[in-house]
PDB file of N, CA and C in Angstrom:
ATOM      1  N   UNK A   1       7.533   0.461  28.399  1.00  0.00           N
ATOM      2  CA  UNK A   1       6.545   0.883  27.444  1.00  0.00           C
ATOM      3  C   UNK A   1       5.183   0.352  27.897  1.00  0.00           C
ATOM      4  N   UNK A   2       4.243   0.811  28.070  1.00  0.00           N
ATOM      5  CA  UNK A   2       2.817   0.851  28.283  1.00  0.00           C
ATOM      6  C   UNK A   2       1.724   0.426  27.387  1.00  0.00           C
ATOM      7  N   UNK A   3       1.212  -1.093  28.111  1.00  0.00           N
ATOM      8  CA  UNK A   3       0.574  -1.621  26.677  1.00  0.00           C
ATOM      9  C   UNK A   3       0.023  -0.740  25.561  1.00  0.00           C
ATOM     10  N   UNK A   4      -0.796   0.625  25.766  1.00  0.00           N
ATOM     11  CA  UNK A   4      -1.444   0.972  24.661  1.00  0.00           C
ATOM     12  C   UNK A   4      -0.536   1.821  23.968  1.00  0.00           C
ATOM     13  N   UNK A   5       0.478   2.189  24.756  1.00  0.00           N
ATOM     14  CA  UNK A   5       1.704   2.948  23.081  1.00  0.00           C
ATOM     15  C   UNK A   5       2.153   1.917  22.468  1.00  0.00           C
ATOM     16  N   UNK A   6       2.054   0.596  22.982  1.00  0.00           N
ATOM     17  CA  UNK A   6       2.786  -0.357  22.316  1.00  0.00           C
ATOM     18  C   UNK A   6       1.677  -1.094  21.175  1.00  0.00           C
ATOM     19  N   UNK A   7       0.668  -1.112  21.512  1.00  0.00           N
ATOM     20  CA  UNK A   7      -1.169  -1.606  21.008  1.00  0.00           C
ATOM     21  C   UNK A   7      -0.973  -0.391  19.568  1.00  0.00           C
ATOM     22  N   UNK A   8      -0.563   0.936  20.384  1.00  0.00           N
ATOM     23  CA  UNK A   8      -0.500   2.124  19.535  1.00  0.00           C
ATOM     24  C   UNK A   8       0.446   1.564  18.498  1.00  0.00           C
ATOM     25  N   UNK A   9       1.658   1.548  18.702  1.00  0.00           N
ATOM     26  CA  UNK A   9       2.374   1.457  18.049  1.00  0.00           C
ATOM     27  C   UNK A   9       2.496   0.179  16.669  1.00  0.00           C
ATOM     28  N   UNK A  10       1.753  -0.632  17.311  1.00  0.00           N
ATOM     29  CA  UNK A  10       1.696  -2.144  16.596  1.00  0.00           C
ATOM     30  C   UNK A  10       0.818  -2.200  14.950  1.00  0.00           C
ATOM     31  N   UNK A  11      -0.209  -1.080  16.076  1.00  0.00           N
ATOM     32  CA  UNK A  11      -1.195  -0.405  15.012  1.00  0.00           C
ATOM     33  C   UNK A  11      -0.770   0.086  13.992  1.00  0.00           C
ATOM     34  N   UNK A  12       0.028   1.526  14.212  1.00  0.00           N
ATOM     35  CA  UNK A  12       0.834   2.251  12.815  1.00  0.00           C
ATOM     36  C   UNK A  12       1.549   1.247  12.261  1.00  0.00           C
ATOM     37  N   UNK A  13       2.098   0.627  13.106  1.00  0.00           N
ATOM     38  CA  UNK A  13       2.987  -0.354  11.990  1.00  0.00           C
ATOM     39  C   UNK A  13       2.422  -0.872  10.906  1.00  0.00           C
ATOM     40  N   UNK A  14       1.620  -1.897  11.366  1.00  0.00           N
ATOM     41  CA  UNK A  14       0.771  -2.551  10.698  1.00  0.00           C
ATOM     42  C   UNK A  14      -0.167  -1.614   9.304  1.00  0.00           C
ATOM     43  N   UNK A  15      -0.804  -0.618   9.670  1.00  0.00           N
ATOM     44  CA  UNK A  15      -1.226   0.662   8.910  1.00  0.00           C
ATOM     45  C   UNK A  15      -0.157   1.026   7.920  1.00  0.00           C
ATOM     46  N   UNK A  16       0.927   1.013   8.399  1.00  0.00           N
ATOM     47  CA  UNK A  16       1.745   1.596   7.437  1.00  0.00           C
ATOM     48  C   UNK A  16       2.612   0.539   6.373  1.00  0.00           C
ATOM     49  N   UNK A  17       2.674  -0.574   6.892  1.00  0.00           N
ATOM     50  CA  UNK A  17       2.624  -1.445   6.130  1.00  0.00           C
ATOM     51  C   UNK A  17       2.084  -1.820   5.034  1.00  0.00           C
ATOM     52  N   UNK A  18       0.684  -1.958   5.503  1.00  0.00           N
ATOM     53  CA  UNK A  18      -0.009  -2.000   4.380  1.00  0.00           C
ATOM     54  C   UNK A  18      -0.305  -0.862   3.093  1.00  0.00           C
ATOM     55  N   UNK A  19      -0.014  -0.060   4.286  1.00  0.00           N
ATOM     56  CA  UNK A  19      -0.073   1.170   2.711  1.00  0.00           C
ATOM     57  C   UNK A  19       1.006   0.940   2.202  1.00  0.00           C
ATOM     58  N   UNK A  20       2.226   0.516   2.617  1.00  0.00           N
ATOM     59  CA  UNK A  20       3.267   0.273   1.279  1.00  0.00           C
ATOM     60  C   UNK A  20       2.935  -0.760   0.033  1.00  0.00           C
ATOM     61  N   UNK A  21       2.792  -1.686   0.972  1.00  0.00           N
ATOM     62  CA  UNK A  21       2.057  -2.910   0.135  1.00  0.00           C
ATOM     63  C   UNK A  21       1.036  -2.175  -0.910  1.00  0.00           C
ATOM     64  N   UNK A  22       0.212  -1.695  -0.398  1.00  0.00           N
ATOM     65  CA  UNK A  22      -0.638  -1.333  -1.257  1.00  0.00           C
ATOM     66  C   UNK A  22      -0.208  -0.210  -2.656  1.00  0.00           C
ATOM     67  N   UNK A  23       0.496   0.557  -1.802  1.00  0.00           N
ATOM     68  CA  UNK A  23       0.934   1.241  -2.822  1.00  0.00           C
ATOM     69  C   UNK A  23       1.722   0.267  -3.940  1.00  0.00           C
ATOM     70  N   UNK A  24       2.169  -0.887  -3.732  1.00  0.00           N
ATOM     71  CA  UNK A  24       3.060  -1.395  -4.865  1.00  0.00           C
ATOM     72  C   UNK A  24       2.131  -2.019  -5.840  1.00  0.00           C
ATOM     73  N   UNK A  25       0.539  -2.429  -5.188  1.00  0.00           N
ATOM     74  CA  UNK A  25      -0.224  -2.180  -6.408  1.00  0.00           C
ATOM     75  C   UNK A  25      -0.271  -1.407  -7.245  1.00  0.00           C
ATOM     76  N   UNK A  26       0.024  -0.128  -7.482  1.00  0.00           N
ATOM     77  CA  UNK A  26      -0.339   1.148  -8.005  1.00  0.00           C
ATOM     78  C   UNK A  26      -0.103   0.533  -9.795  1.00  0.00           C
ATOM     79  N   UNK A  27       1.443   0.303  -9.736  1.00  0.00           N
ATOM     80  CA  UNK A  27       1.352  -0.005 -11.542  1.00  0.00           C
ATOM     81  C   UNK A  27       1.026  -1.111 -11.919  1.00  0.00           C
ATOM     82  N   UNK A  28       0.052  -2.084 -11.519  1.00  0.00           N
ATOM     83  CA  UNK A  28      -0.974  -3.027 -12.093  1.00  0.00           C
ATOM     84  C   UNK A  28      -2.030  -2.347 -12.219  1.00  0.00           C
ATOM     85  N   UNK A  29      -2.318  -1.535 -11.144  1.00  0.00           N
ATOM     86  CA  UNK A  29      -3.739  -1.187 -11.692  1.00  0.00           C
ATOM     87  C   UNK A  29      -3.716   0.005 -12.624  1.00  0.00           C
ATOM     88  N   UNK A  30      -2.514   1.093 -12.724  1.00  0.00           N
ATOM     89  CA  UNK A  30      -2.356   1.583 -13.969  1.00  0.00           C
ATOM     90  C   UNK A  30      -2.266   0.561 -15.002  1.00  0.00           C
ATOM     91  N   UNK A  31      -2.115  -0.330 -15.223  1.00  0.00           N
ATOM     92  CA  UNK A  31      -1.722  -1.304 -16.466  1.00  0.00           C
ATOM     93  C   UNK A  31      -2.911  -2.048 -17.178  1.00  0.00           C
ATOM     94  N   UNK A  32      -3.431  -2.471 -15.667  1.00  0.00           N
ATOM     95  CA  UNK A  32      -4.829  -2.739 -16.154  1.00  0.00           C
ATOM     96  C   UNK A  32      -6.290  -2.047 -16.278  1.00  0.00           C
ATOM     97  N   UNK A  33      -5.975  -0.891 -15.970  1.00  0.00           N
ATOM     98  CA  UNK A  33      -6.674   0.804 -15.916  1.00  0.00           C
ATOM     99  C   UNK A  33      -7.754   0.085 -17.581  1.00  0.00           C
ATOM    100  N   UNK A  34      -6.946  -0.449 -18.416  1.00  0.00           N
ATOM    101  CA  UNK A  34      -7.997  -0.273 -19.353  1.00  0.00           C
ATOM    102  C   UNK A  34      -8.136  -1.886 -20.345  1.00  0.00           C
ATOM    103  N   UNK A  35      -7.569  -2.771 -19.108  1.00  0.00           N
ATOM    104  CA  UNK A  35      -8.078  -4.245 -19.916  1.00  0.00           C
ATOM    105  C   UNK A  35      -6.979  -4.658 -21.156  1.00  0.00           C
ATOM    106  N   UNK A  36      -6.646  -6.103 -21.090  1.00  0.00           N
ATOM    107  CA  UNK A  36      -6.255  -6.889 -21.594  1.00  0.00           C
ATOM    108  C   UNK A  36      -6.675  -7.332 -22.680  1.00  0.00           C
ATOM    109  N   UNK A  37      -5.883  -8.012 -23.615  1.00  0.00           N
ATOM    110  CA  UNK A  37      -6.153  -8.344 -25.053  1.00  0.00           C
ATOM    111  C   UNK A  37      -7.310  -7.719 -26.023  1.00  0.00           C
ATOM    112  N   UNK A  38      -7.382  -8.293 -26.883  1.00  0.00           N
ATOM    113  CA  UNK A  38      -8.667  -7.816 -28.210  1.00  0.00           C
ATOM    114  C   UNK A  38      -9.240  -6.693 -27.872  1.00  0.00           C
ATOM    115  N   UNK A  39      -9.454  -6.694 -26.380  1.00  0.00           N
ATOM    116  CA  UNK A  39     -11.016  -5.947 -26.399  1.00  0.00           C
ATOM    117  C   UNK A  39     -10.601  -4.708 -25.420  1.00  0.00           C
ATOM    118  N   UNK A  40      -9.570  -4.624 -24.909  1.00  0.00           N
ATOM    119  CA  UNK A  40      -9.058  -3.093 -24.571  1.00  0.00           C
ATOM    120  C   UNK A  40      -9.208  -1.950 -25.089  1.00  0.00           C
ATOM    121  N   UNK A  41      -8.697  -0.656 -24.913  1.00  0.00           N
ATOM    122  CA  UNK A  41      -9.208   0.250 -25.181  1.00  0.00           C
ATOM    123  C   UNK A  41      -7.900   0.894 -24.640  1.00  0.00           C
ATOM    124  N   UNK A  42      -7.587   2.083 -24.980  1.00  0.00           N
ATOM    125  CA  UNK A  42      -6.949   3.045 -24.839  1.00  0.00           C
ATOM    126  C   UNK A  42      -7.234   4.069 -23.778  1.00  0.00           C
ATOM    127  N   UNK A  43      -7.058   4.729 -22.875  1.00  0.00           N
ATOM    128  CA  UNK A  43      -7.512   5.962 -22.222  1.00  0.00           C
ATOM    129  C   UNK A  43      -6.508   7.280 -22.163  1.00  0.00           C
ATOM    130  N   UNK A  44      -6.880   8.260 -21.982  1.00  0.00           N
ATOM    131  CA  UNK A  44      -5.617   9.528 -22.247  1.00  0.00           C
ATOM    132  C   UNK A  44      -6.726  10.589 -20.696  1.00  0.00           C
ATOM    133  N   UNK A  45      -5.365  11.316 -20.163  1.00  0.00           N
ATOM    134  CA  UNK A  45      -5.897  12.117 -19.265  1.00  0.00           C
ATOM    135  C   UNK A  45      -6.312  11.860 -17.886  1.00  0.00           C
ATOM    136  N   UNK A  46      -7.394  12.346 -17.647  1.00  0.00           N
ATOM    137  CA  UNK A  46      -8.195  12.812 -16.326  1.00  0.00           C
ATOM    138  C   UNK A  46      -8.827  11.304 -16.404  1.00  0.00           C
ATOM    139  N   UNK A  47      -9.376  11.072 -17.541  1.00  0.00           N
ATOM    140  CA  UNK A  47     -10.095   9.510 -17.653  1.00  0.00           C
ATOM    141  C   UNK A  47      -9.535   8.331 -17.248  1.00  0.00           C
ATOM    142  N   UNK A  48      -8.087   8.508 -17.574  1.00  0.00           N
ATOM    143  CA  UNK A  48      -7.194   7.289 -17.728  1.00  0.00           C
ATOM    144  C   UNK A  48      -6.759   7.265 -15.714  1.00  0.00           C
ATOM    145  N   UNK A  49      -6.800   8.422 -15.070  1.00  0.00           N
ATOM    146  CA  UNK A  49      -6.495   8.487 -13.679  1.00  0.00           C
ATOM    147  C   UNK A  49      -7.804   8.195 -12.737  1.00  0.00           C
ATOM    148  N   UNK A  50      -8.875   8.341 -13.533  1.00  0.00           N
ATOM    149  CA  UNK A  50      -9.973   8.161 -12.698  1.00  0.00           C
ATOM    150  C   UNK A  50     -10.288   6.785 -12.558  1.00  0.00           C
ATOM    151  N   UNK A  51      -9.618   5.913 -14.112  1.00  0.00           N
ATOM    152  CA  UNK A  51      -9.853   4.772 -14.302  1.00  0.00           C
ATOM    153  C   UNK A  51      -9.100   3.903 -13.547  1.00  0.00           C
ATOM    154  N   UNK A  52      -7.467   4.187 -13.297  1.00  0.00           N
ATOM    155  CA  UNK A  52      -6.546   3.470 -12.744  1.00  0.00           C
ATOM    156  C   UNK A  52      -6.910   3.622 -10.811  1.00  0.00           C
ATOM    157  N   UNK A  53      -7.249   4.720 -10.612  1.00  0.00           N
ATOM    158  CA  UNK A  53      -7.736   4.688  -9.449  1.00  0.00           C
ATOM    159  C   UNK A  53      -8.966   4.281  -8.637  1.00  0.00           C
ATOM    160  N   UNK A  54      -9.958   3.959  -9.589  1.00  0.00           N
ATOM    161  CA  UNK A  54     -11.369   3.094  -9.578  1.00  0.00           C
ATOM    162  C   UNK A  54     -11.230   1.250  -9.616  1.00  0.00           C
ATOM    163  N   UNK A  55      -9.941   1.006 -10.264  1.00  0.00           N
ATOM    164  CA  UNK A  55      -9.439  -0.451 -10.650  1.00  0.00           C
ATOM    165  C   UNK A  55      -9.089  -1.279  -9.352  1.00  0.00           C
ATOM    166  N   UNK A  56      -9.462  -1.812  -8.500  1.00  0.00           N
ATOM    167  CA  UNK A  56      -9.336  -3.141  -7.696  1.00  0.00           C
ATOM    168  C   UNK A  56      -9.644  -2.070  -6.201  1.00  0.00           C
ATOM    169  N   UNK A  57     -10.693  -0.691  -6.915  1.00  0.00           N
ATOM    170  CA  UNK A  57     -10.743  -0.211  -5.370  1.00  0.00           C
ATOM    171  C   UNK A  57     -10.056   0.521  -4.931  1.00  0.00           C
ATOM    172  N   UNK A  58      -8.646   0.909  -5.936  1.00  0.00           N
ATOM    173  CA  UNK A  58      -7.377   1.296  -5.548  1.00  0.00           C
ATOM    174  C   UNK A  58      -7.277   2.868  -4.649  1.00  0.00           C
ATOM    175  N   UNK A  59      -7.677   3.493  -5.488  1.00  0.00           N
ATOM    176  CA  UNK A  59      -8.137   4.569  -4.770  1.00  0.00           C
ATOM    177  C   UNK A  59      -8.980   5.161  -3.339  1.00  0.00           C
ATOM    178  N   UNK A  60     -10.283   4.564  -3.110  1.00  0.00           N
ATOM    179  CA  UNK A  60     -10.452   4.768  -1.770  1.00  0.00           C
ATOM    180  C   UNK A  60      -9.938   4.012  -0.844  1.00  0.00           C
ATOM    181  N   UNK A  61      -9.145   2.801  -1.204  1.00  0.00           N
ATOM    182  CA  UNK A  61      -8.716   1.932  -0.131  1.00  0.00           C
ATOM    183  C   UNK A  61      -7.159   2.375  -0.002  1.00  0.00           C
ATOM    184  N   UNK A  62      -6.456   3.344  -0.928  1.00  0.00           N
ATOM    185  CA  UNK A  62      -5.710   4.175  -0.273  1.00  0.00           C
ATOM    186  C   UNK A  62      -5.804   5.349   0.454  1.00  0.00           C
ATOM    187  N   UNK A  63      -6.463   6.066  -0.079  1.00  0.00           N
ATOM    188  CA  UNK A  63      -6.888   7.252   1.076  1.00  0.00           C
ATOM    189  C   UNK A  63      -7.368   6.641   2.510  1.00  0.00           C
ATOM    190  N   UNK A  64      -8.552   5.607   1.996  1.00  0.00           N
ATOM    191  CA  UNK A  64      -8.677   4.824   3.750  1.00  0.00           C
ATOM    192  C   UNK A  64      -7.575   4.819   4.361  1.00  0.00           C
ATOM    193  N   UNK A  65      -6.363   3.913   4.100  1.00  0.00           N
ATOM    194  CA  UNK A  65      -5.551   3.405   4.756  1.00  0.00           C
ATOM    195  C   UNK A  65      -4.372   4.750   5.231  1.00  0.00           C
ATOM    196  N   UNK A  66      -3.982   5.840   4.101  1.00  0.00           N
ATOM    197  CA  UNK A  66      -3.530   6.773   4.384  1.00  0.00           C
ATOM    198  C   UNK A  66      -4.140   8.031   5.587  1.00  0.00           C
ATOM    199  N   UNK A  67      -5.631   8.103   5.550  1.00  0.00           N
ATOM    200  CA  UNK A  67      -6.319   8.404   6.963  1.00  0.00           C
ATOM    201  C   UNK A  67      -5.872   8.168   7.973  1.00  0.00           C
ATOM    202  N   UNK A  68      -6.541   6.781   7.809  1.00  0.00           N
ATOM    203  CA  UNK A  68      -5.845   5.687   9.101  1.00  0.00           C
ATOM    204  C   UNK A  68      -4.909   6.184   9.518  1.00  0.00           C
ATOM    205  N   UNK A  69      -4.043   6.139   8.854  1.00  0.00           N
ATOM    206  CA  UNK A  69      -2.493   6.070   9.342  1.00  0.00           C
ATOM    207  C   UNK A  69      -2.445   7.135   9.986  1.00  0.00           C
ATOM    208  N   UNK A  70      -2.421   8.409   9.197  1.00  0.00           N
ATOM    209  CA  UNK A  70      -2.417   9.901  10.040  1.00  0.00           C
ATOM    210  C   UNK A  70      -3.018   9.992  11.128  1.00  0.00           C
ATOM    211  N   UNK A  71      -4.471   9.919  11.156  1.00  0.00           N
ATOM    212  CA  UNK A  71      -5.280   9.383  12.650  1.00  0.00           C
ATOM    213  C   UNK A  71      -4.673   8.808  13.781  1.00  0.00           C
ATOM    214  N   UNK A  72      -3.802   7.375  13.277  1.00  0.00           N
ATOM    215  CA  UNK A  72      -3.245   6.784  14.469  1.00  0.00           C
ATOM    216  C   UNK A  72      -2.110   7.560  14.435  1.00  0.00           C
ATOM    217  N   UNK A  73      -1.064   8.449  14.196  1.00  0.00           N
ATOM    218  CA  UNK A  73      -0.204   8.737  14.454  1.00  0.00           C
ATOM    219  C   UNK A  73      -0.212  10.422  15.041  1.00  0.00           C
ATOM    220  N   UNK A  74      -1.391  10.710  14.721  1.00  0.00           N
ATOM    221  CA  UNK A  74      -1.773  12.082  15.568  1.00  0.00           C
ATOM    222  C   UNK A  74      -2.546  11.884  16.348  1.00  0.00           C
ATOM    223  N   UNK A  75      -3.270  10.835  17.216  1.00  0.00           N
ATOM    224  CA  UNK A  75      -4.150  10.836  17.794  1.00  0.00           C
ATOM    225  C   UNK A  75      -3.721   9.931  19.077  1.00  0.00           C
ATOM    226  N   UNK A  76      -3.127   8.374  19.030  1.00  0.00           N
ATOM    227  CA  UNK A  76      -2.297   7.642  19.674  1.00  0.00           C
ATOM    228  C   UNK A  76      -1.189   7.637  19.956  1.00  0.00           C
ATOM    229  N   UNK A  77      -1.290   7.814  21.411  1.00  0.00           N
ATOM    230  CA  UNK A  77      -0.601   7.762  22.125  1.00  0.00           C
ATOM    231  C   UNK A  77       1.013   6.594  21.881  1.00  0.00           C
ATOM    232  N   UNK A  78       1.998   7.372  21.435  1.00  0.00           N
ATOM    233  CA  UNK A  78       2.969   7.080  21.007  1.00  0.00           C
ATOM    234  C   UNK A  78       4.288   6.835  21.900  1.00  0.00           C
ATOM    235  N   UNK A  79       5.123   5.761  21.742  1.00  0.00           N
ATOM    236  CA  UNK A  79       6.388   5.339  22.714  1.00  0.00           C
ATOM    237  C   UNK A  79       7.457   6.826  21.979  1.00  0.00           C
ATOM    238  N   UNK A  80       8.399   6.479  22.680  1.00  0.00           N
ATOM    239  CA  UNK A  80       9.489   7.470  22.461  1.00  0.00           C
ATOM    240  C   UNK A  80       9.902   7.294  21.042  1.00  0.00           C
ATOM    241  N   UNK A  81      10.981   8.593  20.447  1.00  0.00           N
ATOM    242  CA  UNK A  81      10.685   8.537  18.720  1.00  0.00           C
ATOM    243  C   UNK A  81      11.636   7.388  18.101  1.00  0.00           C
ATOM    244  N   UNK A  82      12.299   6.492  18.966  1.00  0.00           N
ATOM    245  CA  UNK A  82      13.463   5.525  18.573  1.00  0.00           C
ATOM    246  C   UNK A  82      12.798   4.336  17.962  1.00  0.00           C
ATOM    247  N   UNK A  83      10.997   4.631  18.469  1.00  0.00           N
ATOM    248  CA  UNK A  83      10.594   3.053  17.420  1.00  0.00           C
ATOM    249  C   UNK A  83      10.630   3.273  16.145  1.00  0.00           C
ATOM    250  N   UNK A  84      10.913   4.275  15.340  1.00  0.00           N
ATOM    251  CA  UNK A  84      10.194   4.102  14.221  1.00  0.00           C
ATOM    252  C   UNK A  84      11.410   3.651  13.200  1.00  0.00           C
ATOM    253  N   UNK A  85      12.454   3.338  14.081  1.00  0.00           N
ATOM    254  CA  UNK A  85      13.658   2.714  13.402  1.00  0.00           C
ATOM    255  C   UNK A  85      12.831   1.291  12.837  1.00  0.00           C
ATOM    256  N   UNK A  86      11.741   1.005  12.835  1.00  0.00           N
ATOM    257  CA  UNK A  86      11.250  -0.322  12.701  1.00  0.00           C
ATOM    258  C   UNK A  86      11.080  -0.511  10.720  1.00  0.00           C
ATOM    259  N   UNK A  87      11.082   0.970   9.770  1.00  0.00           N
ATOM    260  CA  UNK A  87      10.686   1.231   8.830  1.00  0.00           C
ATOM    261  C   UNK A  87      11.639   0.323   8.112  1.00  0.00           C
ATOM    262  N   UNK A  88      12.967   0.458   8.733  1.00  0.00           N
ATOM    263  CA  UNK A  88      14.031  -0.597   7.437  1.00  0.00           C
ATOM    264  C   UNK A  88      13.746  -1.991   7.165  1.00  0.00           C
ATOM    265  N   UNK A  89      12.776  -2.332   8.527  1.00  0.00           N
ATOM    266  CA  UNK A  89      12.458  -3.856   8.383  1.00  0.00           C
ATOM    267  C   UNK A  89      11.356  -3.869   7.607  1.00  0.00           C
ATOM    268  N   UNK A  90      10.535  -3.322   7.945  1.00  0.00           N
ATOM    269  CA  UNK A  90       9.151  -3.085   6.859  1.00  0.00           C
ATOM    270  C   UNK A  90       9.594  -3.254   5.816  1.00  0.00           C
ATOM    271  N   UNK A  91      10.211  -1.493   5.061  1.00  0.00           N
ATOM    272  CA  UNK A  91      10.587  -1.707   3.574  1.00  0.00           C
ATOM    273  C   UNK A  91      11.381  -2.937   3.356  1.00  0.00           C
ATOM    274  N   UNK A  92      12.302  -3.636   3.755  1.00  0.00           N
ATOM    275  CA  UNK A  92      12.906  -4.769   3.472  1.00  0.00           C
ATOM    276  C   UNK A  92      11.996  -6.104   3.032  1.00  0.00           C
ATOM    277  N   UNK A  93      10.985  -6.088   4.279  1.00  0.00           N
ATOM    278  CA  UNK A  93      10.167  -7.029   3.948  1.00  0.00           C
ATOM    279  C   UNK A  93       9.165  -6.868   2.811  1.00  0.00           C
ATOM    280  N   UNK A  94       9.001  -5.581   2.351  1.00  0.00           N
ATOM    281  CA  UNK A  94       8.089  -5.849   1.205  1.00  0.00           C
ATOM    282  C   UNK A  94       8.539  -5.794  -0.012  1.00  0.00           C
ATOM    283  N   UNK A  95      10.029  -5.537  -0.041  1.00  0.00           N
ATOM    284  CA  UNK A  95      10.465  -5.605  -1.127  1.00  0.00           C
ATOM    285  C   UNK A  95      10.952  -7.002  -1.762  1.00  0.00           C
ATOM    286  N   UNK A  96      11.378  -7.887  -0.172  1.00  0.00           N
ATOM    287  CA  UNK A  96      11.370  -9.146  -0.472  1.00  0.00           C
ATOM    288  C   UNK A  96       9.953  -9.660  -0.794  1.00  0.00           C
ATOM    289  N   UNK A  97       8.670  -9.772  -0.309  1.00  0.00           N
ATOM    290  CA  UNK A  97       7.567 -10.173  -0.567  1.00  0.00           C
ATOM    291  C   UNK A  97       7.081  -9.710  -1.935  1.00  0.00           C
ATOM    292  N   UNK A  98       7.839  -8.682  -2.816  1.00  0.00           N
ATOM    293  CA  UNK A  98       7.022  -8.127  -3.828  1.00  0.00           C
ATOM    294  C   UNK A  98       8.274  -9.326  -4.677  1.00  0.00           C
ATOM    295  N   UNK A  99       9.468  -8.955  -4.698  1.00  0.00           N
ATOM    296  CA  UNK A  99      10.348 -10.248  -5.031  1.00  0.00           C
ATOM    297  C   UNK A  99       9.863 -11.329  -5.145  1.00  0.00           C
ATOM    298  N   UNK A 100       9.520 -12.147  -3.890  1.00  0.00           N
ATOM    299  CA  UNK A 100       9.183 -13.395  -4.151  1.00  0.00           C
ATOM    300  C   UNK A 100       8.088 -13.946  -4.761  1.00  0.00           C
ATOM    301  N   UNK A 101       6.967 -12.930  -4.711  1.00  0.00           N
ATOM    302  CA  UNK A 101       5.575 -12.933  -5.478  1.00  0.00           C
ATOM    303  C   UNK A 101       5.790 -13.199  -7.403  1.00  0.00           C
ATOM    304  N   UNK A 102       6.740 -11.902  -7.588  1.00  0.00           N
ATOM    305  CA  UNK A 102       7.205 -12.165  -9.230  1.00  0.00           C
ATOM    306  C   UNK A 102       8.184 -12.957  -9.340  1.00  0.00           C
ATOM    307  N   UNK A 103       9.475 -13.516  -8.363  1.00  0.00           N
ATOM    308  CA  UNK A 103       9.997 -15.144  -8.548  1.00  0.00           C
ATOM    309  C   UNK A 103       8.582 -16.140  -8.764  1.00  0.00           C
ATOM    310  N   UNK A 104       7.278 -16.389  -7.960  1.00  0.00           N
ATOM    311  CA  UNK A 104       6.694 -17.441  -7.995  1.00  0.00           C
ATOM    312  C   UNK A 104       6.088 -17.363  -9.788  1.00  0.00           C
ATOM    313  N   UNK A 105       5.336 -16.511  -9.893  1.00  0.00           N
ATOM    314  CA  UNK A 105       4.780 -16.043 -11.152  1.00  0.00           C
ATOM    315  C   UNK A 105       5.926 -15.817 -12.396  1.00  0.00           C
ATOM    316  N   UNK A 106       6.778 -16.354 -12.340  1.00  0.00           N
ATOM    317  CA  UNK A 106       7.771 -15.568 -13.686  1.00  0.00           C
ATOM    318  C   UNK A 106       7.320 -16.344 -14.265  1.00  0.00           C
ATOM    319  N   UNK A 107       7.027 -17.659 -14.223  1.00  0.00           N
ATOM    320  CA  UNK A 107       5.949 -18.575 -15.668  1.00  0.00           C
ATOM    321  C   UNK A 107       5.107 -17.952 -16.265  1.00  0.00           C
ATOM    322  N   UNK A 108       4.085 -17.199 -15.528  1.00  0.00           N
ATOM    323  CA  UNK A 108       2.651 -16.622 -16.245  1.00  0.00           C
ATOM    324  C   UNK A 108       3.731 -15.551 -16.901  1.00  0.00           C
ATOM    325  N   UNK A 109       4.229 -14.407 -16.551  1.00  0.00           N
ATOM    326  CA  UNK A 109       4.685 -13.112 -16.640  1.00  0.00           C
ATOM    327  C   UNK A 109       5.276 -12.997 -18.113  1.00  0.00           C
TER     328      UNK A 109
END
């Protein structure tokens, strides 16, 4: 394998990683789309999606990262199609990392 399919490859990984990760933000920032205690508010609709997707950035820093990703995977130069067996370790790992995040926090929660 040839450093830059492998540079290539390290890349999507990493890219695609994070968009999982990121995506597992998605239902906090629906949750917090409209604020905590007393002083919350309700939202319904088109409002309530514009809101949850405006919340920690969520929205353009997924499309960024979903770009990205497509970009590097249509554009870079790619190893043969047997790497992408790499996805079970990914999802594994973020499901443990999203795990261990709400093990540390089950006090606040």
């Amino acid at each position: 394998m040839k450093l830059r399919e492998l540079s290539s490859a390290a890349l999507l990984t990493l890219l695609q990683a994070a968009l999982i990760c990121w995506m597992m933000l998605a239902p906090f920032a629906w949750i917090l789309r409209d604020g905590l205690g007393p002083d919350s508010v309700e939202t319904h609709g088109l409002e309530a999606v514009v809101r949850a997707l405006t919340n920690f950035y969520w929205g353009p820093i997924l499309l960024a990262l979903a770009a990205a990703s497509w970009l590097c995977r249509t554009r870079a130069p790619l190893p043969d199609p047997g790497w992408e067996r790499r996805w079970v370790l990914i999802a594994s790992l973020g499901v443990l990392t999203v795990g261990a995040c709400f093990f540390m926090m089950r006090g606040t929660l």
